[in-house]
N, C-alpha and C. Protein backbone atom coordinates (compact mmCIF):
# COMPACT_ATOMS: atom_id res chain seq x y z
N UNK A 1 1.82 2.97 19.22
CA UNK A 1 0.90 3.17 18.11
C UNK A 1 1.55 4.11 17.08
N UNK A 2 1.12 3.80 15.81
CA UNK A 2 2.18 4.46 14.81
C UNK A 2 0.80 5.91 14.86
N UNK A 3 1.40 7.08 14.14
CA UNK A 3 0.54 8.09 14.09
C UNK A 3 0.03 8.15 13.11
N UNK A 4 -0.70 8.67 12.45
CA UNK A 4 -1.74 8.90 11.40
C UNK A 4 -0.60 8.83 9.62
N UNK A 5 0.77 10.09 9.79
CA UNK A 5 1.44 9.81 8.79
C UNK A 5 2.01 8.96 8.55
N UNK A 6 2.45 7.82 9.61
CA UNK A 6 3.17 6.50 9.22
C UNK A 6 2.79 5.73 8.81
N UNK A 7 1.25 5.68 9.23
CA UNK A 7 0.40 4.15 9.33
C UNK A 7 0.11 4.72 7.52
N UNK A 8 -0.23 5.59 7.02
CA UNK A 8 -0.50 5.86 5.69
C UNK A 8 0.88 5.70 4.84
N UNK A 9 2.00 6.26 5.56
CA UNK A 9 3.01 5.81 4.43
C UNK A 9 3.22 4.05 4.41
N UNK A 10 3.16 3.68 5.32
CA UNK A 10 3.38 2.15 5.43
C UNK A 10 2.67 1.40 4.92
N UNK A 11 1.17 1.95 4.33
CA UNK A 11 0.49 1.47 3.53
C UNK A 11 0.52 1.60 2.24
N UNK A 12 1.16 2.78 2.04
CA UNK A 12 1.75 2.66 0.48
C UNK A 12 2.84 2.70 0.20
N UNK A 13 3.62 2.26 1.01
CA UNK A 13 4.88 1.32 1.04
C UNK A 13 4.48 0.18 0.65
N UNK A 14 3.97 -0.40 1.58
CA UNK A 14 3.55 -2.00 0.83
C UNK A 14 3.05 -2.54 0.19
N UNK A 15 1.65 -0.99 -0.58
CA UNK A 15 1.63 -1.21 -2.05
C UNK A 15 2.17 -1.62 -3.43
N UNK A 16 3.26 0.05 -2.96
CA UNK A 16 4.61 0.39 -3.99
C UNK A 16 5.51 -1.05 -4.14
N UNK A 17 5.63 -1.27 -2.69
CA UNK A 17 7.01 -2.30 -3.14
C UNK A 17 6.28 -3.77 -3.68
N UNK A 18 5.07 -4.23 -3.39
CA UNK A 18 4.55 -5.28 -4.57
C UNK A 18 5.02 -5.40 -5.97
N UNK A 19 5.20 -3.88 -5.94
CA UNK A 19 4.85 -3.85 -7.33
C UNK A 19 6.32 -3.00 -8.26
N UNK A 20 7.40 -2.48 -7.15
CA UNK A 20 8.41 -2.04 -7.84
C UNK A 20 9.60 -1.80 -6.51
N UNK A 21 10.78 -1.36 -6.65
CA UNK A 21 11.31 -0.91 -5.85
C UNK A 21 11.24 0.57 -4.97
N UNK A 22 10.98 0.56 -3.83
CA UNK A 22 10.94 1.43 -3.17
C UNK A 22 11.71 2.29 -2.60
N UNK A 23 11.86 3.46 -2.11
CA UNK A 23 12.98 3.87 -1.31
C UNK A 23 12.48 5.38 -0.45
N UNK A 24 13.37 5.31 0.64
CA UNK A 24 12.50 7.06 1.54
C UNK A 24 13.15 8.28 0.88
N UNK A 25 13.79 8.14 0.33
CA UNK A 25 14.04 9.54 -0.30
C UNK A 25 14.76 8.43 -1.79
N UNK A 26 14.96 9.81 -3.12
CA UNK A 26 15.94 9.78 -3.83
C UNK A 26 17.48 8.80 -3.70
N UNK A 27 17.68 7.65 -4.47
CA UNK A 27 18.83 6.97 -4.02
C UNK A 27 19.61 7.79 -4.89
N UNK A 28 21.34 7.78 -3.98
CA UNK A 28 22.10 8.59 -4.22
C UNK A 28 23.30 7.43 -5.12
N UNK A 29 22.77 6.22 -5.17
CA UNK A 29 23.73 5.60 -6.42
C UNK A 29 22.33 5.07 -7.28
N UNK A 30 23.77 4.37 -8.35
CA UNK A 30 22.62 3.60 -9.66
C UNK A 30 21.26 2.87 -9.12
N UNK A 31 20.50 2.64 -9.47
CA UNK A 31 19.27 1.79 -9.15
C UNK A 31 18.69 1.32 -10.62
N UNK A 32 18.25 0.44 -10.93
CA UNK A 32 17.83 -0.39 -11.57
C UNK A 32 16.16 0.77 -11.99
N UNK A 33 15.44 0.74 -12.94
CA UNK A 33 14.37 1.24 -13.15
C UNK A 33 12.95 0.07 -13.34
N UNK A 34 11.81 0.43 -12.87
CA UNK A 34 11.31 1.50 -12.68
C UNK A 34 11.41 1.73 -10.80
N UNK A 35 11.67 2.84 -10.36
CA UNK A 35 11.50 2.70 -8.78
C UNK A 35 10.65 4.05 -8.26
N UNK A 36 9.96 3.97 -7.31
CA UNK A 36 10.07 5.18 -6.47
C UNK A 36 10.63 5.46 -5.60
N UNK A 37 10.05 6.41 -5.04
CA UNK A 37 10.42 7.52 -4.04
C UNK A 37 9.77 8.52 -3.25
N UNK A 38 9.79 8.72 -1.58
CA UNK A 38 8.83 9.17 -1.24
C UNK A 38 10.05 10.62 -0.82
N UNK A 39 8.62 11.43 -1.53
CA UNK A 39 9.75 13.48 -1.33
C UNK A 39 8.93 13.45 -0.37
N UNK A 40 8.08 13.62 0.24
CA UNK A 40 7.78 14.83 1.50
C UNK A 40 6.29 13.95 2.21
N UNK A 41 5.87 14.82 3.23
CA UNK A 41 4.92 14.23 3.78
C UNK A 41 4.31 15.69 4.49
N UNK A 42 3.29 15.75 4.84
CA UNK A 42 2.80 17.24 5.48
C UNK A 42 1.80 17.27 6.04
N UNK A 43 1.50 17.81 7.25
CA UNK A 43 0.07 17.64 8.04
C UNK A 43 -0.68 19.22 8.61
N UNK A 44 -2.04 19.03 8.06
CA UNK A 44 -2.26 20.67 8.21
C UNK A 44 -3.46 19.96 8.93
N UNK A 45 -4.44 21.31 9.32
CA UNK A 45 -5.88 20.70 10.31
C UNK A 45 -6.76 21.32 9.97
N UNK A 46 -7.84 20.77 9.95
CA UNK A 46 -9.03 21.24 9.79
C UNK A 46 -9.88 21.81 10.70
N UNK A 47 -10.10 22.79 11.29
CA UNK A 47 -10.97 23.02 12.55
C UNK A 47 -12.45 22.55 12.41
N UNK A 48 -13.03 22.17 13.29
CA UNK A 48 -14.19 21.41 13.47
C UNK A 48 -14.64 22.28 14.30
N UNK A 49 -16.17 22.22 14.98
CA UNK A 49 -16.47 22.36 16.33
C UNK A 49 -16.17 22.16 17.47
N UNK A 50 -16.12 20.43 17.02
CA UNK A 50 -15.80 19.76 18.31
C UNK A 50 -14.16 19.28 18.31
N UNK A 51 -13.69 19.02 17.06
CA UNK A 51 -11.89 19.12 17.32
C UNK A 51 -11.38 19.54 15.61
N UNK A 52 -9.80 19.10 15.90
CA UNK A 52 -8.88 19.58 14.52
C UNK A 52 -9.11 18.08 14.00
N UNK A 53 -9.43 18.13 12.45
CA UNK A 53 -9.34 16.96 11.75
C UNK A 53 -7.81 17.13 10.63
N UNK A 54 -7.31 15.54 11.30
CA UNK A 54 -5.65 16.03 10.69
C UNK A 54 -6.20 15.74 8.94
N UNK A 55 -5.17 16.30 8.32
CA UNK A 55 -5.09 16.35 6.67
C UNK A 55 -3.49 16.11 6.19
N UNK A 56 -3.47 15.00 5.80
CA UNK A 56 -2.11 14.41 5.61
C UNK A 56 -1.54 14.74 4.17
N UNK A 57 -0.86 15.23 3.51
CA UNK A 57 -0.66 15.40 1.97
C UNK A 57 0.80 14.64 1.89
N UNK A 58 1.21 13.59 0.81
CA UNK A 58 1.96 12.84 0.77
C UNK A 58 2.37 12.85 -0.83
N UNK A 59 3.68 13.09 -1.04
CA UNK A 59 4.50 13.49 -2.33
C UNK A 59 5.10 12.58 -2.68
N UNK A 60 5.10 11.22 -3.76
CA UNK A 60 5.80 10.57 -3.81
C UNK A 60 6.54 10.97 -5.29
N UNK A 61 7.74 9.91 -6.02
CA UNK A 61 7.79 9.94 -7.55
C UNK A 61 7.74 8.36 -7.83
N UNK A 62 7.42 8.33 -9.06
CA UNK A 62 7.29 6.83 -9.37
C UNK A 62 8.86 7.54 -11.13
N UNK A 63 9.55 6.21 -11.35
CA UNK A 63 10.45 6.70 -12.52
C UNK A 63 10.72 5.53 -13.25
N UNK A 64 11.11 5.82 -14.28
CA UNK A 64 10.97 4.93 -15.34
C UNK A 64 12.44 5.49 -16.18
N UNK A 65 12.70 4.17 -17.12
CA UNK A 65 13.35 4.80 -18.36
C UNK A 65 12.32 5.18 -19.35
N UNK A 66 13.38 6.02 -20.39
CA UNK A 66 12.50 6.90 -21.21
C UNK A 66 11.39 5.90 -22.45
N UNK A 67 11.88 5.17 -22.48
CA UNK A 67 10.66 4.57 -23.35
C UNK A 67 9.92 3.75 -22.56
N UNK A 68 9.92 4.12 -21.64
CA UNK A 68 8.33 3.37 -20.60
C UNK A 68 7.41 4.39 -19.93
N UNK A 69 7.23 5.30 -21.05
CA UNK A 69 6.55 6.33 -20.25
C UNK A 69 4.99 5.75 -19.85
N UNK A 70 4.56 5.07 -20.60
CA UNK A 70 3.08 4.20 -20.28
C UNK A 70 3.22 3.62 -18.91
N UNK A 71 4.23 3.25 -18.92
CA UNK A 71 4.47 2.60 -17.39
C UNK A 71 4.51 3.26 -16.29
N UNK A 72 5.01 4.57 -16.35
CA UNK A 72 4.80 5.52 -15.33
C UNK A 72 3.54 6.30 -15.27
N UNK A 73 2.51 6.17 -16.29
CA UNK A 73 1.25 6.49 -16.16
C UNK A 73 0.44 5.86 -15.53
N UNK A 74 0.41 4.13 -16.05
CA UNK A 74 -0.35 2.98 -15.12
C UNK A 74 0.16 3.16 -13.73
N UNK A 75 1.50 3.01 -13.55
CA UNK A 75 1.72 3.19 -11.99
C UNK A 75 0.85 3.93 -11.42
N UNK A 76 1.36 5.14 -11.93
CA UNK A 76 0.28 6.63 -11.04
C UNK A 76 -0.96 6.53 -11.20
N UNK A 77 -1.26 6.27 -11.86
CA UNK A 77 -3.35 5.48 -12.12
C UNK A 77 -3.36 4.65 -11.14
N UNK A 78 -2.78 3.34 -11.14
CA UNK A 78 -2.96 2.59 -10.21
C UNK A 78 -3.00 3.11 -9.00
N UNK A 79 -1.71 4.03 -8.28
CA UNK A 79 -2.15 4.38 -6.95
C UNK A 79 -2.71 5.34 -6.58
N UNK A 80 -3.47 5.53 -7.64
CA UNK A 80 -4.62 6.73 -7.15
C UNK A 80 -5.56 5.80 -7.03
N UNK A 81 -5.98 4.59 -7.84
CA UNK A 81 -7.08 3.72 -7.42
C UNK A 81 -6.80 3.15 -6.24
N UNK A 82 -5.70 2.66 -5.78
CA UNK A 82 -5.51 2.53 -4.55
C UNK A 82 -5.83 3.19 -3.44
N UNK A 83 -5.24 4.49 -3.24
CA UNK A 83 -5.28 5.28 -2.51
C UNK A 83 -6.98 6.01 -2.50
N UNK A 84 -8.13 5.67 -3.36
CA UNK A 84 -8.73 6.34 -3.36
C UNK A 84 -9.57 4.91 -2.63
N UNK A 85 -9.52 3.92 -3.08
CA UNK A 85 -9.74 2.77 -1.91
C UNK A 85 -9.70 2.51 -0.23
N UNK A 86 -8.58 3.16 -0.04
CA UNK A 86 -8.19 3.18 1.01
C UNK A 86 -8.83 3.43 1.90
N UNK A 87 -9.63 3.03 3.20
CA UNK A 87 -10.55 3.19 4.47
C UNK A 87 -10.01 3.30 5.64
N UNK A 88 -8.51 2.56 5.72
CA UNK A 88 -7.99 2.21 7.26
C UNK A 88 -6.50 1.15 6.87
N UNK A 89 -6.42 2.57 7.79
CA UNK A 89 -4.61 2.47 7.71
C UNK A 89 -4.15 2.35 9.35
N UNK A 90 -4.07 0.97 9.66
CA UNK A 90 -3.62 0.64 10.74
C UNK A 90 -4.41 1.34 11.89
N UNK A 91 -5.50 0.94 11.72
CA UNK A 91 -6.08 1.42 13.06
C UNK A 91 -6.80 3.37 12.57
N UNK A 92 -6.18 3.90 11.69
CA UNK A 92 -6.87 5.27 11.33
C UNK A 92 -7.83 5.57 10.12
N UNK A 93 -9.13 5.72 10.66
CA UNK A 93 -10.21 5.80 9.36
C UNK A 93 -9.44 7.06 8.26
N UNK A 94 -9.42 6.66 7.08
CA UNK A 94 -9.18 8.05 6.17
C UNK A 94 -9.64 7.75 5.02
N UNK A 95 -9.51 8.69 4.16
CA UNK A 95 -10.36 8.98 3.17
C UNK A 95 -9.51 10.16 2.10
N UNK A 96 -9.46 9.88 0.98
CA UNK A 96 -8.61 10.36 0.03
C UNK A 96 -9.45 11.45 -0.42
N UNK A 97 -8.97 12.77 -0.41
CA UNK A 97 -9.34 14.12 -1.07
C UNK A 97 -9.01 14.52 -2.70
N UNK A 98 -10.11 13.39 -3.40
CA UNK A 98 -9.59 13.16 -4.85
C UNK A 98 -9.57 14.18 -5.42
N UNK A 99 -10.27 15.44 -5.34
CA UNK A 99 -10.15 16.57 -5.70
C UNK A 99 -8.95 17.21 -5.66
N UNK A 100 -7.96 17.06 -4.28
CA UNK A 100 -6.82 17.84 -4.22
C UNK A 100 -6.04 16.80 -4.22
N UNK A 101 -6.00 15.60 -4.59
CA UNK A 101 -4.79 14.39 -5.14
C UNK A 101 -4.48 14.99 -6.72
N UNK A 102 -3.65 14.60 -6.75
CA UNK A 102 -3.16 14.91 -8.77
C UNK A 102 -2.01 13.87 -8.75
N UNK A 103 -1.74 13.54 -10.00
CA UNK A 103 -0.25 13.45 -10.33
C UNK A 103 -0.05 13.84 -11.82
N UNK A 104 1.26 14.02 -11.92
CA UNK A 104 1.68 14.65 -13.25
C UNK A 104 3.15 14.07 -13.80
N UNK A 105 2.90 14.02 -15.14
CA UNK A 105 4.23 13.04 -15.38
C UNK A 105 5.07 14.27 -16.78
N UNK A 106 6.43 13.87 -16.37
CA UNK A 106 7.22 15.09 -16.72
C UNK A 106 8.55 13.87 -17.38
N UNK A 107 9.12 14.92 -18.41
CA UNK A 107 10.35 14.31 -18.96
C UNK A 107 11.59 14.66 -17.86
N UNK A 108 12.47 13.95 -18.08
CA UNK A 108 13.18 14.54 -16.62
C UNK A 108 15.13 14.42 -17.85
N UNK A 109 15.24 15.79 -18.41
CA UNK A 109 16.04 15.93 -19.20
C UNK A 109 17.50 16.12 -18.90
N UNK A 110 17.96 15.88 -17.49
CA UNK A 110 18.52 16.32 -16.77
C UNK A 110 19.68 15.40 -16.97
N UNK A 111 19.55 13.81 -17.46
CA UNK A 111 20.68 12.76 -17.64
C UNK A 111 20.02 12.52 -19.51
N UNK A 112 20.98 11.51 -19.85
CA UNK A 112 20.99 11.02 -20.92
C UNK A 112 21.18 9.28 -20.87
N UNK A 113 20.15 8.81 -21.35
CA UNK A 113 18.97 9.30 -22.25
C UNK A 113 18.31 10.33 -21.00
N UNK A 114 17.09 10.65 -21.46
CA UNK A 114 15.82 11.18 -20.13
C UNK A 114 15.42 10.21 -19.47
N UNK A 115 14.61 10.51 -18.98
CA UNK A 115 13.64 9.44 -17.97
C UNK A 115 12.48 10.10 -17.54
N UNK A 116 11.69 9.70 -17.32
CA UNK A 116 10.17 9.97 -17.08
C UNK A 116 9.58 9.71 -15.98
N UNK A 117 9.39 10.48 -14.85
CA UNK A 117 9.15 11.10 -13.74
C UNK A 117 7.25 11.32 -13.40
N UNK A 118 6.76 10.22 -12.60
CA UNK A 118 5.74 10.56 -12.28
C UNK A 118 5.32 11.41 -11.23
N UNK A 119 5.25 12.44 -10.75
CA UNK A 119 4.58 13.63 -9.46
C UNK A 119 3.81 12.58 -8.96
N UNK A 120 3.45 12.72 -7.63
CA UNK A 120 2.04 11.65 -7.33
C UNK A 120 1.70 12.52 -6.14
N UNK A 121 0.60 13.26 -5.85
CA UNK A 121 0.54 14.40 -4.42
C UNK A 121 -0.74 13.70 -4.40
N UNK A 122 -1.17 12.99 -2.67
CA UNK A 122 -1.67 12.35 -2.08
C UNK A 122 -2.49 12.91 -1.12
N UNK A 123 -3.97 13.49 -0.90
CA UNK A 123 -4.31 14.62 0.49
C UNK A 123 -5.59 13.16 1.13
N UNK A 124 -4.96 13.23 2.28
CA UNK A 124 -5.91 12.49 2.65
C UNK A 124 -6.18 12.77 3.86
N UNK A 125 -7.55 12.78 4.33
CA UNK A 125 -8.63 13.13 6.00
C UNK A 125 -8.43 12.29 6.54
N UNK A 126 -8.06 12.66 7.83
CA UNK A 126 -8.36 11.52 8.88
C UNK A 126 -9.29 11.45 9.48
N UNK A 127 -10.40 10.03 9.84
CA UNK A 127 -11.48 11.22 10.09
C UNK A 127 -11.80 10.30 11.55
């Protein structure tokens, strides 16, 4: 049985890659645009009475070239509607903490031209 953080990344894995190229970390050669990328994953708990309720927070980037910054906005819209959809991920009820989800989109000045960098931070209950 996959655990609570897989069965959720694997579900927006197979979102993401519908819809663009995917990858588990940062690719370290050229890649074609627009793609993501998943930075981090993290599990904290909630104490209950009766047990710990896990809390999954999931960091992806979505990237673009610089004149598609619209495009890296719809992306990140889109998988927040997704993710805020979301009921069951392979067998684990969860539920998206839209309050502490965000994403934020940034110029990324670092190459030439720029490129445009969507944040996407994901908190979701298992419940």
């Amino acid at each position: 049985m996959k655990t609570a953080e897989q069965a959720i990344h694997d579900c927006l894995w197979k979102y993401l890659a519908a819809k663009l190229p995917v990858y588990e970390s940062r690719p370290m050669k050229d890649v074609g645009y627009p793609f993501g990328d998943f930075e981090d994953f993290s599990t904290g708990y909630l104490a209950t009475k009766g047990r710990a309720l896990p809390q999954i927070t999931v960091n992806l980037n979505i990237w673009d070239k610089h004149e598609k910054r619209s495009n890296v906005s719809a992306i990140c819209s889109h998988l927040m509607d997704y993710a805020r959809g979301l009921e069951k991920a392979y067998g684990y009820e969860v539920s998206l903490r839209i309050s502490d989800s965000t994403f934020t989109i940034n110029e990324d000045r670092t190459v030439t031209p720029s490129i445009w960098r969507g944040m996407v931070s994901l908190v979701f209950d298992i419940l």
